[in-house]
Protein backbone atom coordinates (compact mmCIF):
# COMPACT_ATOMS: atom_id res chain seq x y z
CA UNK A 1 -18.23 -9.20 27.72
CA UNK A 2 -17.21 -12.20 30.39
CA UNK A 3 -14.89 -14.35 28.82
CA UNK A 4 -13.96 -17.70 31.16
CA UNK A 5 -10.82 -19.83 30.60
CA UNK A 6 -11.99 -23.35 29.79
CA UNK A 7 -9.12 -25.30 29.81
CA UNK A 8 -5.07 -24.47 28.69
CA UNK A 9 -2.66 -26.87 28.15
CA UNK A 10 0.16 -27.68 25.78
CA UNK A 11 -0.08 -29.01 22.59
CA UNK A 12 3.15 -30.55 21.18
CA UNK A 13 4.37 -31.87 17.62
CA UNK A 14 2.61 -34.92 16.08
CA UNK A 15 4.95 -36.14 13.68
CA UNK A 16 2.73 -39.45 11.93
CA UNK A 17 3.72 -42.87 11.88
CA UNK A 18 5.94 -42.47 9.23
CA UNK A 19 8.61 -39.61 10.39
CA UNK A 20 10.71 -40.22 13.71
CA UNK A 21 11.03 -38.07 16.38
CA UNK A 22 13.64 -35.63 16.09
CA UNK A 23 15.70 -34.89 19.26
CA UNK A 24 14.67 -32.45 22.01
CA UNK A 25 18.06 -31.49 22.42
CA UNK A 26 18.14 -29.37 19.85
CA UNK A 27 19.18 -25.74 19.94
CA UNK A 28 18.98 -23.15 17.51
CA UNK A 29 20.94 -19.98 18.15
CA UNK A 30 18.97 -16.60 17.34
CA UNK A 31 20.90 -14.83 14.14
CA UNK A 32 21.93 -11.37 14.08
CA UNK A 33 18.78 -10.25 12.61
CA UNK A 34 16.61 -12.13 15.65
CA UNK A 35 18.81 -10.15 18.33
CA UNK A 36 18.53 -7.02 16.99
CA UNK A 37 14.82 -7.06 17.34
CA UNK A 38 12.57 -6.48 19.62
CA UNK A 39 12.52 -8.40 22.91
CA UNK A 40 8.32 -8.53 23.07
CA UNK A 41 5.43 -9.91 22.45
CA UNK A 42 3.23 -9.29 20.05
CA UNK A 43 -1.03 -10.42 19.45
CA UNK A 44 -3.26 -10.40 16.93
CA UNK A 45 -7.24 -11.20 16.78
CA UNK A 46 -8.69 -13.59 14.07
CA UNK A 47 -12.47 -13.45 14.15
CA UNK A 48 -14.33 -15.99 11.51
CA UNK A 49 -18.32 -16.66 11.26
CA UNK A 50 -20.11 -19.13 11.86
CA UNK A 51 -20.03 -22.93 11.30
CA UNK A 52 -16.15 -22.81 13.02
CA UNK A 53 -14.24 -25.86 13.12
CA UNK A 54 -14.37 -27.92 16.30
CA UNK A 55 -11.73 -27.00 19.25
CA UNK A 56 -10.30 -30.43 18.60
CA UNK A 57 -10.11 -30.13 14.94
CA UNK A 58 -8.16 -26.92 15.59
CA UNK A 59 -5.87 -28.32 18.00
CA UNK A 60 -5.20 -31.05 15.73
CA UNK A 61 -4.16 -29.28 12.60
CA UNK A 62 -1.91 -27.20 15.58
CA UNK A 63 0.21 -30.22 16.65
CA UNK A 64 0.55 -30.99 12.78
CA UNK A 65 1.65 -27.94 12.29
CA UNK A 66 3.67 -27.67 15.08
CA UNK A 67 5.74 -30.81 13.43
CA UNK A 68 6.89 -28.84 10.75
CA UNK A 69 7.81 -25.51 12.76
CA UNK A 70 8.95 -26.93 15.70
CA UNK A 71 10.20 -24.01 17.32
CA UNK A 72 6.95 -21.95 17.80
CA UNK A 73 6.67 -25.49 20.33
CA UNK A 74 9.91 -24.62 21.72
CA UNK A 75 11.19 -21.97 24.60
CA UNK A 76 13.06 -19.48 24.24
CA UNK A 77 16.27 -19.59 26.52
CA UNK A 78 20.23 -19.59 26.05
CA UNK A 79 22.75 -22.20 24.97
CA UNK A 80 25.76 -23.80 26.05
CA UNK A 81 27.83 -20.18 25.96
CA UNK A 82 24.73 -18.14 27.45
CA UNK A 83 23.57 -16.38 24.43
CA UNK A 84 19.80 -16.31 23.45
CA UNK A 85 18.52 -19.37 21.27
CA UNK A 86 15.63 -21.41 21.18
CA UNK A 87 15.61 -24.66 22.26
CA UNK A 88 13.39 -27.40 20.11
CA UNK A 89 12.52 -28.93 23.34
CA UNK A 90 8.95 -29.72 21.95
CA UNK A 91 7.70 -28.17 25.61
CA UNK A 92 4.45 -27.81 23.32
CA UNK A 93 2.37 -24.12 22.36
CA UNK A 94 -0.14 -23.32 25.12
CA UNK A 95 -3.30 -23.71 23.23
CA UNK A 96 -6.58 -22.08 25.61
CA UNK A 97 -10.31 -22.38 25.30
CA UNK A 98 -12.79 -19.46 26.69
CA UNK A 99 -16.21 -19.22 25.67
CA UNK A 100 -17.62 -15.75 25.76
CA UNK A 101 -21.09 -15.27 27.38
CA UNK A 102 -21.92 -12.94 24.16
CA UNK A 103 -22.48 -12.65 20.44
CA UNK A 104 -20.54 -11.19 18.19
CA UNK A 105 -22.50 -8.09 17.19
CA UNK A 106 -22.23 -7.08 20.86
CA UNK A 107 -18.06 -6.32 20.27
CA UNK A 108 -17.40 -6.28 16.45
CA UNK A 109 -15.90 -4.11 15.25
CA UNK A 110 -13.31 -4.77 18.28
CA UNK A 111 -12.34 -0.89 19.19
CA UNK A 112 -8.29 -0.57 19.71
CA UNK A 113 -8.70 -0.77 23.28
CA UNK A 114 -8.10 -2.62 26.44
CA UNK A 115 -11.00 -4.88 26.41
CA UNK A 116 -9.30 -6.88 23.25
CA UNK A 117 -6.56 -7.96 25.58
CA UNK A 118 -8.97 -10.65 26.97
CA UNK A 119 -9.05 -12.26 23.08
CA UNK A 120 -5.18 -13.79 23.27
CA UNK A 121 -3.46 -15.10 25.96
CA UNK A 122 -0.81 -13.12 28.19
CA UNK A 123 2.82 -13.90 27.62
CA UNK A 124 4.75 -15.00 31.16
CA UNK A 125 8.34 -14.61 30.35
CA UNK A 126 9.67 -14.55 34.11
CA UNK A 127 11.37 -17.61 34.08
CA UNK A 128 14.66 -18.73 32.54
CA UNK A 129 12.64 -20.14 29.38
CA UNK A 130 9.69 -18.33 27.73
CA UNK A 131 6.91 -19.38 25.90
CA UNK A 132 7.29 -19.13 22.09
CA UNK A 133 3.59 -18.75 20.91
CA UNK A 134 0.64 -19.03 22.66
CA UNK A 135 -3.07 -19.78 21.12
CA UNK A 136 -6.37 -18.75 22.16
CA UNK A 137 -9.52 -19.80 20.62
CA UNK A 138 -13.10 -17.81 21.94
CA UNK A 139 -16.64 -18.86 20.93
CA UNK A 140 -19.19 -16.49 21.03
CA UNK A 141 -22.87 -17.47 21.63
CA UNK A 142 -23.61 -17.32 18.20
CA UNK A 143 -21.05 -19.85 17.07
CA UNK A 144 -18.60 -17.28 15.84
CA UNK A 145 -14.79 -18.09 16.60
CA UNK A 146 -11.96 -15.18 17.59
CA UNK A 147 -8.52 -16.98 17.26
CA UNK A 148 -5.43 -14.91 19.43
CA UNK A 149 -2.19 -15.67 19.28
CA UNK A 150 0.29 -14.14 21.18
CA UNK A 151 4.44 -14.79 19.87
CA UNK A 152 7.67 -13.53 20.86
CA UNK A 153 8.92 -11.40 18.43
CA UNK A 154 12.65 -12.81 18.79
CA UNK A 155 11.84 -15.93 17.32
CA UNK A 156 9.94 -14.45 13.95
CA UNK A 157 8.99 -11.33 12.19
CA UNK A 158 5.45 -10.33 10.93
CA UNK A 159 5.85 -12.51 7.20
CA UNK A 160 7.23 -15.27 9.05
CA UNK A 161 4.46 -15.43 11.61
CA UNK A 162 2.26 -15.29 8.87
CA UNK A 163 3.47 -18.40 7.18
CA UNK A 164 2.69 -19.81 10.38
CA UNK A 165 -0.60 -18.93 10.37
CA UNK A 166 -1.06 -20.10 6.82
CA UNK A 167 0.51 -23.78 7.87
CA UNK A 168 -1.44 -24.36 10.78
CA UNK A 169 -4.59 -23.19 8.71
CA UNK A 170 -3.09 -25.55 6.21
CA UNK A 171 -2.83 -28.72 8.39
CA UNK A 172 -6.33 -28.29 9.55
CA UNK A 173 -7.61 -28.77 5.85
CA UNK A 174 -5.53 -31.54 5.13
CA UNK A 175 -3.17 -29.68 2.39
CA UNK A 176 -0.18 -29.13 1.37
CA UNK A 177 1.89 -26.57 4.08
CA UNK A 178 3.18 -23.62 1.69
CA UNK A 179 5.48 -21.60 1.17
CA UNK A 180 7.57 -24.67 2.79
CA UNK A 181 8.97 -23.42 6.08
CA UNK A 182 12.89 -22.55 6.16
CA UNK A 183 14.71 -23.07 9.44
CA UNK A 184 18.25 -22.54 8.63
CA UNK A 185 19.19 -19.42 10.44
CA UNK A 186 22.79 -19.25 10.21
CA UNK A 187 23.92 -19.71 6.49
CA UNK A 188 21.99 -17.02 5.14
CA UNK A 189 23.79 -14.13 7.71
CA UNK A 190 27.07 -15.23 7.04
CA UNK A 191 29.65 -12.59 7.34
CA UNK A 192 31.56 -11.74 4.11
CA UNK A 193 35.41 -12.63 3.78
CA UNK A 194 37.24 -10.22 4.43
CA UNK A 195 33.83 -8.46 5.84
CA UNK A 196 33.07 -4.84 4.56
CA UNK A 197 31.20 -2.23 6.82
CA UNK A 198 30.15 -0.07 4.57
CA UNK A 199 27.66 1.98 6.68
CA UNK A 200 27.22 3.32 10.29
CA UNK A 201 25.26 1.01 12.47
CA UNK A 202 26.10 2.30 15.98
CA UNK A 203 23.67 5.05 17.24
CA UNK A 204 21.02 3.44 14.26
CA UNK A 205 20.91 -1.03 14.92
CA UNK A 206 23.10 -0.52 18.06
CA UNK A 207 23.44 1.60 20.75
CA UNK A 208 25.50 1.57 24.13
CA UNK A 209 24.40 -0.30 26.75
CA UNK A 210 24.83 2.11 29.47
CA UNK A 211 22.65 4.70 27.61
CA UNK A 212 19.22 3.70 27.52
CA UNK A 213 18.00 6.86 25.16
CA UNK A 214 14.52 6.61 26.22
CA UNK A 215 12.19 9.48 26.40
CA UNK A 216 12.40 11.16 29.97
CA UNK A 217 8.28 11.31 28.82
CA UNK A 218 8.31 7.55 29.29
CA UNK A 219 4.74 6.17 30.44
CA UNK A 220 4.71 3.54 33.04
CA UNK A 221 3.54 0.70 30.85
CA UNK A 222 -0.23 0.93 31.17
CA UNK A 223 -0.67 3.53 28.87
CA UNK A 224 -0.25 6.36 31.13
CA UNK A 225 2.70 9.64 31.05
CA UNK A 226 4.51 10.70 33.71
CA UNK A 227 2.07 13.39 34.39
CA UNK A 228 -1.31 10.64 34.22
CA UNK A 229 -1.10 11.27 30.37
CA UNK A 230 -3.17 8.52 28.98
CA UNK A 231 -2.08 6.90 25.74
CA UNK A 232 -5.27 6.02 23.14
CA UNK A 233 -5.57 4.39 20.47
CA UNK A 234 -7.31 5.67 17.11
CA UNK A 235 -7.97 3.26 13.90
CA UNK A 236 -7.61 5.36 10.52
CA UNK A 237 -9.57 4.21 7.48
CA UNK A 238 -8.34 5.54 4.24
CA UNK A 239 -10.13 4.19 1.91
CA UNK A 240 -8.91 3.70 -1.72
CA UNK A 241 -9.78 6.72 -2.94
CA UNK A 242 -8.10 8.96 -0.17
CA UNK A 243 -5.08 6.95 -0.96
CA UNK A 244 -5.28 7.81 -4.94
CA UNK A 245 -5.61 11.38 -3.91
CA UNK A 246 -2.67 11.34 -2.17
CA UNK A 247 -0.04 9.41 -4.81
CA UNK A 248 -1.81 12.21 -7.13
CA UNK A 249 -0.32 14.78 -4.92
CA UNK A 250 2.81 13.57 -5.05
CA UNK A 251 3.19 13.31 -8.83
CA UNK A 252 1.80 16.65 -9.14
CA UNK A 253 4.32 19.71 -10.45
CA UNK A 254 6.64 17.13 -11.80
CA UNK A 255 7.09 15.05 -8.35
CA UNK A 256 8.68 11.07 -8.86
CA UNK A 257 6.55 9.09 -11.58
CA UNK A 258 5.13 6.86 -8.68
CA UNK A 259 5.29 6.23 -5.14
CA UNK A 260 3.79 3.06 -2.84
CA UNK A 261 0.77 3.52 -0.85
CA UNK A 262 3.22 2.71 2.19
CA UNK A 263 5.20 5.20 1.41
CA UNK A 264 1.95 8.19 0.91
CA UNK A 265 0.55 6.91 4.11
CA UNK A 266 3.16 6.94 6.23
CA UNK A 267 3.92 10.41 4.78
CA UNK A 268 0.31 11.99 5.53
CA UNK A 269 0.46 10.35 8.91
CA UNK A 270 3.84 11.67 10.06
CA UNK A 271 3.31 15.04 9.04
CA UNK A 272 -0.13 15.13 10.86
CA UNK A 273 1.14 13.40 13.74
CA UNK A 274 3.81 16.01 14.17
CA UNK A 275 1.23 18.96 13.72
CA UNK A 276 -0.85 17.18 16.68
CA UNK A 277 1.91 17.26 18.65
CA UNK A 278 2.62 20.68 18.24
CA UNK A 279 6.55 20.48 18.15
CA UNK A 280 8.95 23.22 17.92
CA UNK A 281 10.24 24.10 14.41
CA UNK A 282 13.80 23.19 15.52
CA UNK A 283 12.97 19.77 16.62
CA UNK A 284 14.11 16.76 14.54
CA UNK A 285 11.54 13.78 13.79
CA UNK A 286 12.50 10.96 12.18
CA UNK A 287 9.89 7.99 11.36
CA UNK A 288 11.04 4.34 11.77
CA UNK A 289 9.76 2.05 8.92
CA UNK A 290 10.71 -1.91 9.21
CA UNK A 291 12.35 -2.77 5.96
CA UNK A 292 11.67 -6.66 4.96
CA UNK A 293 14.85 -7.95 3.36
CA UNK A 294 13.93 -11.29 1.84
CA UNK A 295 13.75 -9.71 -1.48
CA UNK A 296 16.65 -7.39 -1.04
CA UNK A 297 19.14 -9.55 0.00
CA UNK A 298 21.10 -11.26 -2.94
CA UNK A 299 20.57 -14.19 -3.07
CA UNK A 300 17.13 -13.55 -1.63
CA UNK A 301 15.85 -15.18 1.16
CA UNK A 302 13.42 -17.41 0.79
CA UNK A 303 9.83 -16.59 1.71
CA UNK A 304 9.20 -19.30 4.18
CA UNK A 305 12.37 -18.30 5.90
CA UNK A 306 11.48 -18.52 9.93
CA UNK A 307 13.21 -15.85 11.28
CA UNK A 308 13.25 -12.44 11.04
CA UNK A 309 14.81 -10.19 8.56
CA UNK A 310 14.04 -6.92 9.50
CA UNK A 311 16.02 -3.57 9.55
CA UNK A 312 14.46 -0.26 9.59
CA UNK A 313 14.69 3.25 7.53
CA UNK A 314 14.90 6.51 9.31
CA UNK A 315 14.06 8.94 7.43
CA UNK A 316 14.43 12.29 9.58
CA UNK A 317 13.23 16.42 9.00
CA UNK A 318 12.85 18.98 11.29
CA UNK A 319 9.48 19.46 12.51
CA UNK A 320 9.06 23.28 10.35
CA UNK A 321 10.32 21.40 7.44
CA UNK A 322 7.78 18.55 8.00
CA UNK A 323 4.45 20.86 8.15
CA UNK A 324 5.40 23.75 6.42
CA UNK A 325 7.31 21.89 3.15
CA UNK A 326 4.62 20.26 0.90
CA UNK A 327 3.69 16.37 1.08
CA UNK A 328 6.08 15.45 -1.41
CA UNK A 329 9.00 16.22 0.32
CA UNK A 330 7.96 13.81 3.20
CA UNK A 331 7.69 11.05 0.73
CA UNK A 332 10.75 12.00 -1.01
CA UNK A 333 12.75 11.62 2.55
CA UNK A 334 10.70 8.06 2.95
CA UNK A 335 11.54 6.77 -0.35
CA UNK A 336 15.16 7.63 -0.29
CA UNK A 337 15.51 6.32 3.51
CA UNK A 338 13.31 2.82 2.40
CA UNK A 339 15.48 2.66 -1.03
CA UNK A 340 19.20 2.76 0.96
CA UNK A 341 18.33 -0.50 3.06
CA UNK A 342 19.44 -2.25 -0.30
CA UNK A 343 21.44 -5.63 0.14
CA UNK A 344 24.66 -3.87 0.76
CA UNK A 345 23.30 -2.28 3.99
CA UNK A 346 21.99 -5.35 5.30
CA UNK A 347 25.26 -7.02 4.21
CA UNK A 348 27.03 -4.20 6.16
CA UNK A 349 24.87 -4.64 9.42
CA UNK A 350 25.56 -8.28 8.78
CA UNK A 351 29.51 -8.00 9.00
CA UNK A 352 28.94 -5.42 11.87
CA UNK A 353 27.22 -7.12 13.70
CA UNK A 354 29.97 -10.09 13.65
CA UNK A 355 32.73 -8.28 13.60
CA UNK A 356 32.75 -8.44 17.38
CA UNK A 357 32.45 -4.68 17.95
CA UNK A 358 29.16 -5.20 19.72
CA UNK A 359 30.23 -7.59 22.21
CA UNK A 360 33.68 -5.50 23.06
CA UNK A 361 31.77 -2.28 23.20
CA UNK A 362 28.71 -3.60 25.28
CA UNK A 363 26.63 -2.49 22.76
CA UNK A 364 22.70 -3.80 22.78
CA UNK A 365 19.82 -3.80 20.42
CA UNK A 366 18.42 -0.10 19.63
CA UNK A 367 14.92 -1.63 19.76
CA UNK A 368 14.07 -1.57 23.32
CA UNK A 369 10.29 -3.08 23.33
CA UNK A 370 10.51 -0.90 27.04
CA UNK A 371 10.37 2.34 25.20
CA UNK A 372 6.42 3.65 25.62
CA UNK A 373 6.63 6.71 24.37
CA UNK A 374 8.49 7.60 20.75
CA UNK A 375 7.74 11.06 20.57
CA UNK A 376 9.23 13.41 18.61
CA UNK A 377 9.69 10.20 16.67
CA UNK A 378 7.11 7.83 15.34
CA UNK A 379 7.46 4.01 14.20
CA UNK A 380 5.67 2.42 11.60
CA UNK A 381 5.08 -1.89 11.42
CA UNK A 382 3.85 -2.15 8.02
CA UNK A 383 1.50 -4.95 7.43
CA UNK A 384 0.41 -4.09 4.29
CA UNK A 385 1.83 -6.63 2.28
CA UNK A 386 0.76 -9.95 4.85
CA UNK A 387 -1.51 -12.37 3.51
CA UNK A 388 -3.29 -12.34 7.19
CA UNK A 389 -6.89 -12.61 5.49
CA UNK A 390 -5.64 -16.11 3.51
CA UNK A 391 -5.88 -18.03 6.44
CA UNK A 392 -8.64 -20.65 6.00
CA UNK A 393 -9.32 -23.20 8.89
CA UNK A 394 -12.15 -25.18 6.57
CA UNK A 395 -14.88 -23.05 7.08
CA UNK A 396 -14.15 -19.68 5.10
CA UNK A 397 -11.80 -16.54 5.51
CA UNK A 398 -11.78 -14.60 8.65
CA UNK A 399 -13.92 -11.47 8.34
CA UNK A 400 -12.00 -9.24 10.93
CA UNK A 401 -8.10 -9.10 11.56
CA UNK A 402 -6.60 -6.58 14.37
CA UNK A 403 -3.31 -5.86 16.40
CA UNK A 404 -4.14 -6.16 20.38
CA UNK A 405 -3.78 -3.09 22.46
CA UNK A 406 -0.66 -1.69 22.65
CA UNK A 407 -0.59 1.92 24.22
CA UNK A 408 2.81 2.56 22.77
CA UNK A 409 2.46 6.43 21.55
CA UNK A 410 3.67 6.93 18.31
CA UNK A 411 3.83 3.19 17.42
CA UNK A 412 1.75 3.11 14.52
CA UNK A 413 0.38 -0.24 12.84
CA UNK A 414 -0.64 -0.70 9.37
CA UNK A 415 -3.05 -3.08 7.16
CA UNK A 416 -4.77 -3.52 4.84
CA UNK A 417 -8.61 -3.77 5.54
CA UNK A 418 -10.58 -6.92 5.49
CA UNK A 419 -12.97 -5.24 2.31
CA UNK A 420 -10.23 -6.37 0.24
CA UNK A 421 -11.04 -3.26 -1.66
CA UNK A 422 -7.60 -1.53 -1.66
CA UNK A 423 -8.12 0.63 1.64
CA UNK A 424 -5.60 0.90 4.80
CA UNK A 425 -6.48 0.86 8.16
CA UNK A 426 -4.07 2.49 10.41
CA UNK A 427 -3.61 2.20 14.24
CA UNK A 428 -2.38 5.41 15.50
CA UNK A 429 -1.75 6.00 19.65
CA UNK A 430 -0.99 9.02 20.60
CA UNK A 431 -2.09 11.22 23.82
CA UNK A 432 -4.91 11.59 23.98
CA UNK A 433 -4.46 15.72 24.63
CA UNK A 434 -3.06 15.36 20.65
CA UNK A 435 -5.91 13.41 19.33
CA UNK A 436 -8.62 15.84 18.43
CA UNK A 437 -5.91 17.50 16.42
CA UNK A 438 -5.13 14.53 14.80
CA UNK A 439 -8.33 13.79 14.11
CA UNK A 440 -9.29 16.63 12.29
CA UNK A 441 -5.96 16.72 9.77
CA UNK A 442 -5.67 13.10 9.09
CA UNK A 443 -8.71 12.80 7.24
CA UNK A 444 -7.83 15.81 5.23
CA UNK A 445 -6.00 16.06 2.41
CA UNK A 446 -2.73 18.47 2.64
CA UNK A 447 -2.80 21.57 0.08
CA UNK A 448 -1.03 21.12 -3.16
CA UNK A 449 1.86 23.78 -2.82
């Protein structure tokens, strides 16, 4: 597949006749939430059928869009006192068109691998102020459309890039943007008066600066361990049925009347993982599961809030207790860890994290995007719950959704497939000396002890 850059350039708010131009001197400071997240990147691949809008129609609905989310056309840079914020400069979202000297049945079903990268553009975040979001639209020689983007992860979380999505889909047909975007990111995450931390955050949100706490098996960033280790990528398909086997598992002999398909993925998944592995018995693994706390949060947040609002459950076990302990403990341990990132924790981190304890310690984010390798531990970016196959450019939903490549070992990715039927799909990289094992116990259901 030869995919040529046609053209790239910047596409900036079009605000109408009717609505004056706000100032470009605006800056909006990153909330606690924001920081603590991951300094990255992140892509994902649209890919819709034949007729596609026109490039220019796209690009269009874009700059309308743009209008009402103005800082996905911003850079992200520092304020006045230095600290990270994004600055509604209206620089414009790089928007690129490639044609692809193919058809689509020559690389659907896109494989989890490097050649995908050449779908979405490539962040360059060298200079003082970074891109927000960048666009790429391919056409295939059959007249089907891919659509990449590419965001920094600072600026939004998964549901809020989303909405995005949905808006710019929106402007292209000519209705109504909804759920209405929400930009205010500092009254929500007020701290509470007097504040009240109720839990420990250091060592879980925070952690010193001086001690990086990466994994001495760190790969070098292309997917490769210290010893040449090579980091690949397998997609999971459990269809509905798999999925109903397992919450039946976990009822069985008594278990909890119900529990999420999240939570009985992510349980099969982390025991396996830590069988392919083959851990010690004495080693703890805990799995990191992003926690979405619009809903949580009282008063909720609403759902076209901008930002992110992400914190994380780590539910940990021993790797003998994982394997050797029957599947319902693992979701027990999930849905107990999930459960305690209630509003008061997120309240808690919230005070914490202005209480000025992280500035006088010099303490930093715990999610370090530079961290390639997680094991003993895994992390989990549930997608599950993302309306990513509502988005509708005029011509009908897409048929295929994806992450890019991202050889991160044990950073898995979940979503729910484009059938529509109830099945997951679940991006698992691990090394690839662990993924025959892997293979062969993930599609297997564990014994009923």
């Amino acid at each position: 597949m030869k995919i040529t850059v046609h053209s790239s350039k910047a596409v900036k708010p079009v605000y109408g006749d009717a609505v004056a131009a706000p100032s470009t001197a605006d800056v909006v400071p990153l909330s606690v939430f924001d920081r603590a997240n991951f300094d990255t990147y992140v892509s994902v691949i649209y890919a819709f059928r034949p007729p596609a809008p026109a490039n220019s129609v796209l690009e269009a609905g874009l700059a309308k869009a743009l209008a009402e989310y103005r800082e996905w056309a911003g850079r992200l840079g520092v304020d006045g006192d230095g600290d990270r914020a994004i600055l509604l400069n209206d620089a414009g979202a790089r928007f690129v068109e490639a044609p692809a000297d193919v058809t689509r049945d020559r690389v659907v079903p896109l494989e989890p691998t490097p050649r995908v990268t050449s779908l979405h553009p490539s962040a360059d975040d060298d200079g003082a102020e970074a891109e927000v979001m960048m666009v790429q639209v391919t056409r295939f020689a059959c007249g089907s459309l891919a659509v990449g983007f590419t965001a920094h992860h600072m600026v939004s979380d998964g549901r809020a890039t989303s909405n995005f999505f949905l808006a710019w889909s929106q402007a292209t047909r000519g209705v109504a943007i909804h759920p209405v975007p929400v930009h205010d990111r500092a009254s929500f995450f007020t701290p509470r008066d007097p504040p009240r931390v109720d839990y420990e955050h250091r060592g879980v949100e925070f952690k010193t600066c001086e001690k990086l706490d990466r994994n001495e098996n760190n790969d070098d960033g292309h997917g490769h361990g210290h010893d040449g280790e090579v980091v690949v990528t397998h997609k999971v398909h459990f269809s509905r049925e798999f999925i109903s086997k397992l919450k039946a598992l976990a009822s069985a002999g008594g278990g909890q009347r119900s529990y999420s398909t999240l939570q009985c993925v992510v349980a099969h998944l982390w025991r396996c993982i830590t069988m392919a592995r083959g851990l010690e018995g004495s080693v703890a693994t805990s799995v990191s599961i992003a926690v979405d706390g619009r809903a949580r949060m009282s008063p909720p947040v609403p759902d076209g809030y901008t930002g992110n609002v992400v914190l994380w459950a780590r539910p940990t076990a021993t790797a003998r207790e994982l394997v050797t302990m029957p599947l319902q403990h693992a979701m027990g341990l999930i849905n107990r860890a999930v459960a305690r990132i209630n509003d008061g924790y997120f309240k808690s981190f919230v005070d914490f994290a202005n209480s000025g304890a992280v500035e006088a310690e010099r303490l930093v984010s715990s999610a370090d995007a530079a961290e390639m390798v997680l094991s003993p531990n895994i992390e989990v970016d549930s997608w599950l719950r993302i309306p990513f196959y509502e988005l509708d450019f005029g011509s009908g939903q897409p048929f295929l959704f994806t992450p890019s490549y991202l050889p991160v070992e044990g950073l898995l990715i979940l979503l729910p497939s484009f059938s529509g039927d109830g099945s997951v799909d679940a991006y698992v990289p691990l090394f690839s000396h662990d993924m025959d094992t892997f293979k062969n116990c993930c599609y297997v259901l564990p014994e009923l002890s």
